[in-house]
C-alpha atoms as a PDB file:
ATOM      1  CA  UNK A   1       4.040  15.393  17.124  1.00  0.00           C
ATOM      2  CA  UNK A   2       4.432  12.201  15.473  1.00  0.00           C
ATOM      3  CA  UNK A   3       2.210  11.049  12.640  1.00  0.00           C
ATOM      4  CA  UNK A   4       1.779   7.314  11.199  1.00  0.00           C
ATOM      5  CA  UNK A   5       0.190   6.435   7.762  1.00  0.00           C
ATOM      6  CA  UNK A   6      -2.063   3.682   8.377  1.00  0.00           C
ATOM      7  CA  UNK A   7      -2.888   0.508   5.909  1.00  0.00           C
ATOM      8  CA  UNK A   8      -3.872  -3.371   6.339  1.00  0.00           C
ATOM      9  CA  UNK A   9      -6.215  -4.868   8.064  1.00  0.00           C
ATOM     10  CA  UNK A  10      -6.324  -4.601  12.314  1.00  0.00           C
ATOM     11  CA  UNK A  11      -2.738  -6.135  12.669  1.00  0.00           C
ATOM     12  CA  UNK A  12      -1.026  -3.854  10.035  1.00  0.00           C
ATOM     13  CA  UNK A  13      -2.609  -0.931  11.813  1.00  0.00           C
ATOM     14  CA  UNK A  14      -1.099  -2.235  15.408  1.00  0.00           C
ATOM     15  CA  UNK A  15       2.356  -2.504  14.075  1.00  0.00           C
ATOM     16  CA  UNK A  16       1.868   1.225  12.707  1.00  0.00           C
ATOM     17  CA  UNK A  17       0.218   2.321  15.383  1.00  0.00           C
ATOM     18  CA  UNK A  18       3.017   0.461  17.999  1.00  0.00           C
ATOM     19  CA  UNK A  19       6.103   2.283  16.317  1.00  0.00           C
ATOM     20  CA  UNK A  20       4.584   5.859  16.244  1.00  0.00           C
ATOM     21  CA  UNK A  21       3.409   4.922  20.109  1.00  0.00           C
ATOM     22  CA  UNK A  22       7.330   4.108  20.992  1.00  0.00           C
ATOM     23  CA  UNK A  23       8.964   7.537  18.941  1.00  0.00           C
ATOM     24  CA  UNK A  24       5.875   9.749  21.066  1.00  0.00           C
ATOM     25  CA  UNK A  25       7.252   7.884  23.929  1.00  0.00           C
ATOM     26  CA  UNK A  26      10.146   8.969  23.489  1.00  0.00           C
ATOM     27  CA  UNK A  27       9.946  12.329  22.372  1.00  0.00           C
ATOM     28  CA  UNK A  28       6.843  13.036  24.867  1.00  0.00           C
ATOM     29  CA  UNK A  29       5.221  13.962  22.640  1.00  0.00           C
ATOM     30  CA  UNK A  30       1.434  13.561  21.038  1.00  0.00           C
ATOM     31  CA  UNK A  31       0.586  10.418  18.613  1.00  0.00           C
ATOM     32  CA  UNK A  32      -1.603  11.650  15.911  1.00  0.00           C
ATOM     33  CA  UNK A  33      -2.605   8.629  13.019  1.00  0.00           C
ATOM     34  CA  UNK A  34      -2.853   9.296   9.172  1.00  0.00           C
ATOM     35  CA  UNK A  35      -5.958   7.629   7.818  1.00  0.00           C
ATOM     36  CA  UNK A  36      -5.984   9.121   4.441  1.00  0.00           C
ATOM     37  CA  UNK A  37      -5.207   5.679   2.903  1.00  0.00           C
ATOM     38  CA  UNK A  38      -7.443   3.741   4.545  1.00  0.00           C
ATOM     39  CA  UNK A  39     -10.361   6.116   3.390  1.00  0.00           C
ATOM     40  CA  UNK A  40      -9.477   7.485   0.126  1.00  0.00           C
ATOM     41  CA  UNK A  41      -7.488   4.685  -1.502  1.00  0.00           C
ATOM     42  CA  UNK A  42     -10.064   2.444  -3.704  1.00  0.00           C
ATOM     43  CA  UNK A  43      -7.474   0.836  -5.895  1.00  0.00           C
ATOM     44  CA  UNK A  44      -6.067  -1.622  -3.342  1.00  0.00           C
ATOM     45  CA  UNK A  45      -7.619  -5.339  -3.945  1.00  0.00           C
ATOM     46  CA  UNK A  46      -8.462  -5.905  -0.144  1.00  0.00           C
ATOM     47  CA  UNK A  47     -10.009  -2.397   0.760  1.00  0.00           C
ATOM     48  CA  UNK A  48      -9.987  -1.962   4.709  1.00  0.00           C
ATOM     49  CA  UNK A  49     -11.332   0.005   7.355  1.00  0.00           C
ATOM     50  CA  UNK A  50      -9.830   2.069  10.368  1.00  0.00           C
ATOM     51  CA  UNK A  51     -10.144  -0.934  13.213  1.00  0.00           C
ATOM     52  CA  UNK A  52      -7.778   0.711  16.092  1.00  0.00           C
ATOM     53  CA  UNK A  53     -10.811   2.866  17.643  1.00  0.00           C
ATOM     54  CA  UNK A  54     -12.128  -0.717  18.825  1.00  0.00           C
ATOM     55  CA  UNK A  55      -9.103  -0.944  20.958  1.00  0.00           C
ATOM     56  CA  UNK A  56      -7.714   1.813  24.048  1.00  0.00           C
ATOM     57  CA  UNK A  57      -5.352   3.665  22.220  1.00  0.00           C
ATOM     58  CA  UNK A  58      -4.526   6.955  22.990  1.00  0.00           C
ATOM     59  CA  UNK A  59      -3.987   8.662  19.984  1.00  0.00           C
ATOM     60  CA  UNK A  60      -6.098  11.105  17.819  1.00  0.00           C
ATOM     61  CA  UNK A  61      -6.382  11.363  14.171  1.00  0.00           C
ATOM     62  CA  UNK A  62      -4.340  14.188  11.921  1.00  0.00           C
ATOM     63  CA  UNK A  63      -5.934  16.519   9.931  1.00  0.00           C
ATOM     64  CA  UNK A  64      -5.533  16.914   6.385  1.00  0.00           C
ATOM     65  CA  UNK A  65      -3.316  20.039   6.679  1.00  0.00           C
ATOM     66  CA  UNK A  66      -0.850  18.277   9.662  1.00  0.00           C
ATOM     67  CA  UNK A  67      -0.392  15.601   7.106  1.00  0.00           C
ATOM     68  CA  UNK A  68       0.119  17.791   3.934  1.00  0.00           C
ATOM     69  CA  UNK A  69       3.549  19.279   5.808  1.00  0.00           C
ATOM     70  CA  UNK A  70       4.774  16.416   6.116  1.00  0.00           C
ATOM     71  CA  UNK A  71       4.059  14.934   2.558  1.00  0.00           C
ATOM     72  CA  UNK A  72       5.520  18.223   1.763  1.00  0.00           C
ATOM     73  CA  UNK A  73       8.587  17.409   3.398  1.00  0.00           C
ATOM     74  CA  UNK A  74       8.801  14.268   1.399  1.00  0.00           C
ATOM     75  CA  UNK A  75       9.320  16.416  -1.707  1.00  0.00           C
ATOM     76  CA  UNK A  76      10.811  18.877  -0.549  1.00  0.00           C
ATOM     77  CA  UNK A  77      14.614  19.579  -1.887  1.00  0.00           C
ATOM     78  CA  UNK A  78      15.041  22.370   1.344  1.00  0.00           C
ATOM     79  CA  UNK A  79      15.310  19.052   3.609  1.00  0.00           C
ATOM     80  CA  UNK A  80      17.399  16.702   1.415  1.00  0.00           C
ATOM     81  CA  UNK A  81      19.888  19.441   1.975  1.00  0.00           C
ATOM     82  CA  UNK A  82      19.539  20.079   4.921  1.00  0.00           C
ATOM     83  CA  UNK A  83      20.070  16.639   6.093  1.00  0.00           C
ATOM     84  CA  UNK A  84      22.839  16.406   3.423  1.00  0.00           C
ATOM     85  CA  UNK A  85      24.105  19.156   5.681  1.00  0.00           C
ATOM     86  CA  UNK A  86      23.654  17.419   8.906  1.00  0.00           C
ATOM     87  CA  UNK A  87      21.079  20.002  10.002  1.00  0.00           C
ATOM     88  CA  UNK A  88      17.528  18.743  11.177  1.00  0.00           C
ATOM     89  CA  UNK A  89      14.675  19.863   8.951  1.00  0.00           C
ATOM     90  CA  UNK A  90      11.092  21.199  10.838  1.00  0.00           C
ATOM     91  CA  UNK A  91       9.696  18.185   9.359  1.00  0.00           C
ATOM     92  CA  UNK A  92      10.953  14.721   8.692  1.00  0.00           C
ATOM     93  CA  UNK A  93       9.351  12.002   6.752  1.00  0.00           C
ATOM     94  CA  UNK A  94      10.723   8.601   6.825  1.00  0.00           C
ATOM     95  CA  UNK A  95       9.195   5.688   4.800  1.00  0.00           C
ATOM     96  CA  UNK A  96      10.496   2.511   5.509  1.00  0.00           C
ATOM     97  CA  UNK A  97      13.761   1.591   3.620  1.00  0.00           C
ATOM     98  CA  UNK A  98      13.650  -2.434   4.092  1.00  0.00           C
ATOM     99  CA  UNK A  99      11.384  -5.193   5.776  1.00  0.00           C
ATOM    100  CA  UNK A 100      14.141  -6.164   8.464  1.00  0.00           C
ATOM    101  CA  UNK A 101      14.573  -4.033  11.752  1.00  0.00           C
ATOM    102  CA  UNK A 102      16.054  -0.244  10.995  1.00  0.00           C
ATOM    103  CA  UNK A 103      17.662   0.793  14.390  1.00  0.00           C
ATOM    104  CA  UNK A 104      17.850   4.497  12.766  1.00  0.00           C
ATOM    105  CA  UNK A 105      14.153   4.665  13.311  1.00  0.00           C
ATOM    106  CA  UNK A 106      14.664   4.465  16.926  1.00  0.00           C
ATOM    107  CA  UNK A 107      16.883   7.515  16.773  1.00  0.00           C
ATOM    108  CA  UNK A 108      13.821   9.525  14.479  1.00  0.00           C
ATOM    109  CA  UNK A 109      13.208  13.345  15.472  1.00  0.00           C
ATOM    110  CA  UNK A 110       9.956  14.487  16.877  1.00  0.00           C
ATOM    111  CA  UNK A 111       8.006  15.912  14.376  1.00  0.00           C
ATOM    112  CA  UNK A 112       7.749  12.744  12.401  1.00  0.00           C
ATOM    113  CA  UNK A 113       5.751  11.123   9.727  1.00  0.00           C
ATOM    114  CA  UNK A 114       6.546   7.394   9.328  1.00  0.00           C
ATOM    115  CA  UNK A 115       5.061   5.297   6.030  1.00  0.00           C
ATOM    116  CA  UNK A 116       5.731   1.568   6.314  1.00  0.00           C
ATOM    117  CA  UNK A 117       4.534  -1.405   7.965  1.00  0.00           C
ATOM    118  CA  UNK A 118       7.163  -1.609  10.712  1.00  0.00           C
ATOM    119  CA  UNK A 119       7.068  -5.349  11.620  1.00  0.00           C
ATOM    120  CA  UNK A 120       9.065  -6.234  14.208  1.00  0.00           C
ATOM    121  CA  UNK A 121       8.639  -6.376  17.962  1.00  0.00           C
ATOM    122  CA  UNK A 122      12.232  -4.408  18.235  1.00  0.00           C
ATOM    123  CA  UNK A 123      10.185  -1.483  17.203  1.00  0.00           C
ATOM    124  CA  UNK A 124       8.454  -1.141  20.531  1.00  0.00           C
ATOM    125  CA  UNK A 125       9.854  -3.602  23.188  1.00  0.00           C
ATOM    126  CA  UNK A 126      10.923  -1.038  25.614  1.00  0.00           C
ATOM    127  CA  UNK A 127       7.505   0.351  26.315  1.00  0.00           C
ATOM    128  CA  UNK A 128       5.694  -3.568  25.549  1.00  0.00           C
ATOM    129  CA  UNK A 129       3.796  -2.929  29.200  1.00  0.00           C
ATOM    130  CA  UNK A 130       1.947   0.536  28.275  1.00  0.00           C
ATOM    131  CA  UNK A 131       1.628  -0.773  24.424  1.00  0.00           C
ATOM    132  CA  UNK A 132      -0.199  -3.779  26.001  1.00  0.00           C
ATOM    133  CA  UNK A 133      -2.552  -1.642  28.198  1.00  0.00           C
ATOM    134  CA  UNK A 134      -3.516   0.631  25.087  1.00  0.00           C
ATOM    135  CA  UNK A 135      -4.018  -2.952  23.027  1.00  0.00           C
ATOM    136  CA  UNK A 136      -6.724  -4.267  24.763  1.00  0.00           C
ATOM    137  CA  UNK A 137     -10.131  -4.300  23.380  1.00  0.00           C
ATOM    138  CA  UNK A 138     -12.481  -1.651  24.624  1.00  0.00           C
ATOM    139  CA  UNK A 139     -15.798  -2.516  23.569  1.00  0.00           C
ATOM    140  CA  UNK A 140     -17.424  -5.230  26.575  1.00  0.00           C
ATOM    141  CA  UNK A 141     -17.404  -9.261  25.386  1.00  0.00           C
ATOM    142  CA  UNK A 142     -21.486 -10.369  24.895  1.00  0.00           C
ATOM    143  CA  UNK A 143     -22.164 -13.405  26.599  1.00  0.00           C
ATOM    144  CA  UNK A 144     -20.642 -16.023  23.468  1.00  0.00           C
ATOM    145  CA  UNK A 145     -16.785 -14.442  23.739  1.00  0.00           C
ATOM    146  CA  UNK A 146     -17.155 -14.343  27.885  1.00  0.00           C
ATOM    147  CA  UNK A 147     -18.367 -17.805  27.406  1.00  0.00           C
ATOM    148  CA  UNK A 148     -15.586 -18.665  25.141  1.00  0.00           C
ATOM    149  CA  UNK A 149     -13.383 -16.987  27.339  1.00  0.00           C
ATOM    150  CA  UNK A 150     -14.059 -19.063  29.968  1.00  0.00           C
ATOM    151  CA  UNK A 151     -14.067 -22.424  28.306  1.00  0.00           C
ATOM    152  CA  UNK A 152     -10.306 -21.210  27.096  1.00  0.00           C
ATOM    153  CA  UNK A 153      -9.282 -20.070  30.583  1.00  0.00           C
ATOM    154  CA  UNK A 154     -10.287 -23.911  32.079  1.00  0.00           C
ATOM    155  CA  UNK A 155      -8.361 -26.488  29.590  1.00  0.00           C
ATOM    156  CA  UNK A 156      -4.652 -26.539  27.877  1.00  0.00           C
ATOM    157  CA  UNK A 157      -6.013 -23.509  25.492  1.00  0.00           C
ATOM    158  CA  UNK A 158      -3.936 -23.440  22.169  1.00  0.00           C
ATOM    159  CA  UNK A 159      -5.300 -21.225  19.533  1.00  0.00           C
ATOM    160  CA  UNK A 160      -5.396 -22.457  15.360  1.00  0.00           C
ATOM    161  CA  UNK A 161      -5.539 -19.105  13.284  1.00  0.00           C
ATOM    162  CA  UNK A 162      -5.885 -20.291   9.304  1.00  0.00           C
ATOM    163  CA  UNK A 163      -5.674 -17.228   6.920  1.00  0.00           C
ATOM    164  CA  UNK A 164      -6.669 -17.962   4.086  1.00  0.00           C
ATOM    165  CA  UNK A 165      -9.791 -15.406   2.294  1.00  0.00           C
ATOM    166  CA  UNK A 166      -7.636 -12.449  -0.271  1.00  0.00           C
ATOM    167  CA  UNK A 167      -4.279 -14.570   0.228  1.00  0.00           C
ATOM    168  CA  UNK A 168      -6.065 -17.377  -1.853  1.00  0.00           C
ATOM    169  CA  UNK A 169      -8.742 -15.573  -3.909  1.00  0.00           C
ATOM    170  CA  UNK A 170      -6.720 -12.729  -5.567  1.00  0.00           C
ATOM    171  CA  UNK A 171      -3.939 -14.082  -7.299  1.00  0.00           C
ATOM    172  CA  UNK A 172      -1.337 -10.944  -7.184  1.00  0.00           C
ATOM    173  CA  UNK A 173      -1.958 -11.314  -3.202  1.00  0.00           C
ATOM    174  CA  UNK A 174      -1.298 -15.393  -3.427  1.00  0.00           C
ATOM    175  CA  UNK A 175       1.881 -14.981  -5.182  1.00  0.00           C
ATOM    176  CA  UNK A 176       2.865 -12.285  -2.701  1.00  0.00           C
ATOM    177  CA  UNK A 177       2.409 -13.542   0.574  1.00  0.00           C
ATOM    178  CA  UNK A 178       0.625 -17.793  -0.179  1.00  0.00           C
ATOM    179  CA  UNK A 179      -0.389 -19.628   2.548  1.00  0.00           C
ATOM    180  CA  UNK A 180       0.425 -22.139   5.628  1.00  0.00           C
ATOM    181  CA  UNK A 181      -0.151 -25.542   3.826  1.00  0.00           C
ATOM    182  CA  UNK A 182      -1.884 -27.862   5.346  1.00  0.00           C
ATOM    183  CA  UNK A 183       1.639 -29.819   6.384  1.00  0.00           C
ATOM    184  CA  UNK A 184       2.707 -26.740   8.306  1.00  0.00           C
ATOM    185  CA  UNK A 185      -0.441 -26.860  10.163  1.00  0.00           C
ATOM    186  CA  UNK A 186      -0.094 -30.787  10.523  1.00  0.00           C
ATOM    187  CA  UNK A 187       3.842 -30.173  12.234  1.00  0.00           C
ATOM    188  CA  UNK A 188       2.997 -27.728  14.182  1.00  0.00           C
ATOM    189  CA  UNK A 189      -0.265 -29.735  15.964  1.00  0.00           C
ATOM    190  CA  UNK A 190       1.921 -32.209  16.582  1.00  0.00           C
ATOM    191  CA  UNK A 191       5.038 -30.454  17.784  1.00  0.00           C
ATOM    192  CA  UNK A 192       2.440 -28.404  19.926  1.00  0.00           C
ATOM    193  CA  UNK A 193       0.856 -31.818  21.193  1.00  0.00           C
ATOM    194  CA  UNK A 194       4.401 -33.106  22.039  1.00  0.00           C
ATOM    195  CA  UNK A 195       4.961 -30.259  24.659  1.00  0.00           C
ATOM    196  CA  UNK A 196       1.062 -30.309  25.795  1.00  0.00           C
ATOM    197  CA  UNK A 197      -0.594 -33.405  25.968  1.00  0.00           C
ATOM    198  CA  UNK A 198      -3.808 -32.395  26.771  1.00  0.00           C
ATOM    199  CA  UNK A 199      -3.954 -29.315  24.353  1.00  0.00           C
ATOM    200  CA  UNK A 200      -7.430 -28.408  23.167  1.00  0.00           C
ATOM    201  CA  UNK A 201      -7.552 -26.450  20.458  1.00  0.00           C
ATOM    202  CA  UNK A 202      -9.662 -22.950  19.748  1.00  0.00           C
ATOM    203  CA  UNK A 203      -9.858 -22.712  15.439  1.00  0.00           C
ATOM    204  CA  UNK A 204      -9.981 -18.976  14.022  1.00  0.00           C
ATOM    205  CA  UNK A 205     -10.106 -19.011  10.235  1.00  0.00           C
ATOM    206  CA  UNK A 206     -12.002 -16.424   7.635  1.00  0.00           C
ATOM    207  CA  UNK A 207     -12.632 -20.134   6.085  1.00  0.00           C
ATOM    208  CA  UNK A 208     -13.610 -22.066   8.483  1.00  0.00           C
ATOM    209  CA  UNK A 209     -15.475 -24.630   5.893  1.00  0.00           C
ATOM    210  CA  UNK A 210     -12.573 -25.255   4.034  1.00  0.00           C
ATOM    211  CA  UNK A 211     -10.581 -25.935   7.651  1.00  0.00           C
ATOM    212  CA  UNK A 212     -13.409 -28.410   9.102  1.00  0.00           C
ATOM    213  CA  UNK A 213     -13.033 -30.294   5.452  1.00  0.00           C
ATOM    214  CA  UNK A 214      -9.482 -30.547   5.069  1.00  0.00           C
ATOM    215  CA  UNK A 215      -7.517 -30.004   8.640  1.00  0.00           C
ATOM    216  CA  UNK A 216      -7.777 -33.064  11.485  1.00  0.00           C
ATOM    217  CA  UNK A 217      -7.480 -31.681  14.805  1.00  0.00           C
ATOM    218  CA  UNK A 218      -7.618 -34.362  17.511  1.00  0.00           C
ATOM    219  CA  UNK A 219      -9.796 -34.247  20.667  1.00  0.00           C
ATOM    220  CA  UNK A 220     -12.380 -31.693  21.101  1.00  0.00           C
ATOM    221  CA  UNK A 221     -12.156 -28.498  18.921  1.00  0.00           C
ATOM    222  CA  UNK A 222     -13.228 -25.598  19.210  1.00  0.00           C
ATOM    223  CA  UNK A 223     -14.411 -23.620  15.843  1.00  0.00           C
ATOM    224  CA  UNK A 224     -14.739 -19.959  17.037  1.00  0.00           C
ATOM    225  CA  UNK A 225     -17.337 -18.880  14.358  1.00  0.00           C
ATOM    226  CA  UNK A 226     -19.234 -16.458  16.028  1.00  0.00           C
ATOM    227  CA  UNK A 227     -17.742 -12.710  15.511  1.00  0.00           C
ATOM    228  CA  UNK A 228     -16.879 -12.359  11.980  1.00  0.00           C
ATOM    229  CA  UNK A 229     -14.769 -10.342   9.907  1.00  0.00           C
ATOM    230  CA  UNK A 230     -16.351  -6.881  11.257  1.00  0.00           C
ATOM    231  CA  UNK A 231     -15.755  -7.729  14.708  1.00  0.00           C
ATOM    232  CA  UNK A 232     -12.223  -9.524  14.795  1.00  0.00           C
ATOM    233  CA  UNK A 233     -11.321  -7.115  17.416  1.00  0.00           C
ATOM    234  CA  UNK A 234     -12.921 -10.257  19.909  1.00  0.00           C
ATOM    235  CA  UNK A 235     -11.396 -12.595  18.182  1.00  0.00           C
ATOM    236  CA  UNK A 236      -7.405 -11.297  18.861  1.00  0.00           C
ATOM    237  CA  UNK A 237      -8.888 -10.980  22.164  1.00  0.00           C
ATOM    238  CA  UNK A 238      -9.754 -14.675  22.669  1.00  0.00           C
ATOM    239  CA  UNK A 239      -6.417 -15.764  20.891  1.00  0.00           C
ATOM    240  CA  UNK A 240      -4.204 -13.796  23.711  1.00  0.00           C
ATOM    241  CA  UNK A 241      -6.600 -15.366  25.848  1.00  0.00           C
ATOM    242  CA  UNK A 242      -5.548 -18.718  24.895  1.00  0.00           C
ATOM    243  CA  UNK A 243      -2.436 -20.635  26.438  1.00  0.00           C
ATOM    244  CA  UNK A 244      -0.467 -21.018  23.643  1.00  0.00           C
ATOM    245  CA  UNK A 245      -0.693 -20.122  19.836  1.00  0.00           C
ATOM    246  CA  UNK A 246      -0.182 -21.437  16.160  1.00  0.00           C
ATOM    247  CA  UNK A 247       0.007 -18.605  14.408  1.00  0.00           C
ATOM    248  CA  UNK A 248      -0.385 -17.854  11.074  1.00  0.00           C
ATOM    249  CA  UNK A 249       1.678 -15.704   8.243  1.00  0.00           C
ATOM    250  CA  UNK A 250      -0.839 -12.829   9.385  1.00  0.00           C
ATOM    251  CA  UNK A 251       0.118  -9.917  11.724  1.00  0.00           C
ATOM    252  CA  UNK A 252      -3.394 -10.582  13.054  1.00  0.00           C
ATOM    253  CA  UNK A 253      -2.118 -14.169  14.484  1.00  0.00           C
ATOM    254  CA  UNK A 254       0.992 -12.584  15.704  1.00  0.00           C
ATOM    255  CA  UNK A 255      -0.454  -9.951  17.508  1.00  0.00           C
ATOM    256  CA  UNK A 256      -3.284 -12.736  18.811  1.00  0.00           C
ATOM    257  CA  UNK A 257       0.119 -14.790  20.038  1.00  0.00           C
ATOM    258  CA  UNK A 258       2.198 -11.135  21.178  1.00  0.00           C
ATOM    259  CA  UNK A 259      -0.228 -10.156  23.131  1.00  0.00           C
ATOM    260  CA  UNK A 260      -0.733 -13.718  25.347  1.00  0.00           C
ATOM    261  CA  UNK A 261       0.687 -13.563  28.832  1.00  0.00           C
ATOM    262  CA  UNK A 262       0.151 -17.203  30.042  1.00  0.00           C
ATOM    263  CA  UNK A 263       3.719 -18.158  32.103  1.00  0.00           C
ATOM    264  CA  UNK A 264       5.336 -21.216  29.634  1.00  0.00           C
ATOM    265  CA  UNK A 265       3.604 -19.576  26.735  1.00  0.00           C
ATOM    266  CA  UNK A 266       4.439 -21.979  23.485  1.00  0.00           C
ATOM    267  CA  UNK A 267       3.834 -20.114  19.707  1.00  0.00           C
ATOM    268  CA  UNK A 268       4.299 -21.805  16.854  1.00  0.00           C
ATOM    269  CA  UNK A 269       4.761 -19.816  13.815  1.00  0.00           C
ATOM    270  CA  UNK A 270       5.664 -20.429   9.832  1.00  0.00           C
ATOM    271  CA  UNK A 271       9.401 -19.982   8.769  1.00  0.00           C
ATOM    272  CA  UNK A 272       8.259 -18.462   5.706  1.00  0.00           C
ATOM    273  CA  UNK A 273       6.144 -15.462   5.625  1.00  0.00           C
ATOM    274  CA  UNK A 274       6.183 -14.450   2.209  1.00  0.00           C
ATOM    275  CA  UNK A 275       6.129 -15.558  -1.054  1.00  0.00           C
ATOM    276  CA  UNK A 276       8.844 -13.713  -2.390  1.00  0.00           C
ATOM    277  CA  UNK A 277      11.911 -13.977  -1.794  1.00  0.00           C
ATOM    278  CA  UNK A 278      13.152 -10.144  -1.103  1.00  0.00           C
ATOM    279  CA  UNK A 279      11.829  -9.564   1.692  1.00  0.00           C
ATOM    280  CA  UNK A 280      13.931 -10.088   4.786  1.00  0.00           C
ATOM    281  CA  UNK A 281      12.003 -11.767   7.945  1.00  0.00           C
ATOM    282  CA  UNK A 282      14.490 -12.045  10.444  1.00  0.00           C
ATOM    283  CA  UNK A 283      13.698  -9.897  12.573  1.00  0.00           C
ATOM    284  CA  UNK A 284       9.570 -10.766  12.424  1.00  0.00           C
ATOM    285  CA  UNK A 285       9.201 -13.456  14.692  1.00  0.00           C
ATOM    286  CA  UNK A 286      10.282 -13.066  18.557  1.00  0.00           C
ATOM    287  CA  UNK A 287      13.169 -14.946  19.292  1.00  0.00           C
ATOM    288  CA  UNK A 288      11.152 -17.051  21.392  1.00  0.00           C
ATOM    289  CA  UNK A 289       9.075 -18.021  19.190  1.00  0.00           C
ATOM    290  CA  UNK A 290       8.821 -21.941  17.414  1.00  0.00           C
ATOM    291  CA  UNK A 291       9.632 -21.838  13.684  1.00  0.00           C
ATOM    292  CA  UNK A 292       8.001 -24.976  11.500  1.00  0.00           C
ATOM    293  CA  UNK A 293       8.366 -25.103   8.341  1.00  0.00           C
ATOM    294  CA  UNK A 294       5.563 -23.564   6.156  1.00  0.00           C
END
């Protein structure tokens, strides 16, 4: 059994959720997700919900004594000898030792609980075709997303996502991980209309007032305002819907861009993701990917 500790918002969750999927993989054994934090943890300035259920995963959720084993483990002295000792403890938990890739993770034991946020797509590459299955959305589109799904499958489709909501009203968040200013967003229309001429573009924002007041977008735009915060689930569906992508510094964007399988696909993505200046991104962004400055 493997067991993730889930936290963030939908994206956070699918980078959790995409590691523990790739060591159950391996292992064959069961995925079973931790969402203790997610519903007991009130002290957090952006509170979320469990969001994965609106997607096909195949995973069930642990139970309060399966987790306490393995946070257990955690403390427990009998394992730091034991792997002191080269032997392999009954349980293993592993939190996340740095931001950048950690190929040891690849080589985890079954019967592991993983705490971290896991972002990189070298995580999970190797099994990106069943990952992409399970990361569709389940629920049906109503008749505004098949709409919009349709208007997006006709034209040069590029998708706009703006974050903006906690990472500019809660100040400990803003120095943490700021925003794209409105320059990034100004290079990367224009490197994006350099490569497609006739790119229309699809806007996703949490603020979409502030974008219609202060971002230009040429030609005829697109301002996808009808799902909301409580159903973003259609939203990252109508992003990897879209041609191409500028993304964000939000693992919703990136999984909105990931997740796109147009042939010639273009993303466009910030060089920096964070404020700070500890945490090592290399390994965040597909190689693929365009880098503009932020």
């Amino acid at each position: 059994m493997i067991i993730v500790k889930l936290m963030g918002g939908l994206g956070n969750q699918m980078f959790q959720y995409a590691v523990g999927r790739r060591l159950a993989h391996q292992h064959g054994t069961e995925l079973k997700l931790d969402l203790s934090f997610l519903q007991n943890n009130t002290e957090v300035i952006t509170v979320r919900k469990f969001e994965l259920h609106h997607l096909n995963i195949a995973a069930s959720i642990a139970t309060a004594d399966e987790v306490s084993e393995y946070l257990l483990a955690r403390k427990s002295r009998l394992q730091r000898l034991l792997a002191a000792a080269g032997m392999r403890p009954r349980r293993t938990f592993l939190a996340e030792r740095h931001f950048h890739f950690d190929p040891a993770i690849m080589t985890a034991p079954d019967d592991c609980y993983l705490e971290g946020y896991w972002q990189s797509e070298r995580y999970f590459k190797d099994i990106e075709g069943p990952l992409r299955e399970e990361f569709q959305v389940g629920a049906a589109p109503d008749r505004w997303n098949l709409d919009m799904a349709e208007q997006i499958g006709k034209v040069d489709s590029v998708s706009v996502h703006v974050r903006r909501g906690d990472y500019v009203a809660h100040q400990a968040i803003n120095a943490y991980h700021g925003t794209c200013s409105l320059q990034y967003y100004r290079n990367a229309i224009s490197t994006m209309l350099d490569r497609v001429p006739e790119a229309r573009f699809f806007v996703f924002s949490d603020d979409l007032g502030w974008v219609k007041e202060n971002l230009e977008l040429p030609g005829q735009t697109q301002y996808m305002d009808h799902n909301g915060p409580e159903h973003g689930c259609h939203d990252l569906r109508l992003m990897s819907l879209c041609l191409h992508n500028i993304v964000a510094n939000s693992s919703f964007s990136w999984w909105g861009a990931w997740l796109g399988t147009a042939p010639g696909k273009i993303v466009i993505a910030p060089d920096k993701w964070f404020n700070t200046p500890d945490l090592d991104t290399r390994d965040l962004l597909p190689d693929s990917w365009l880098k503009v400055p932020a």
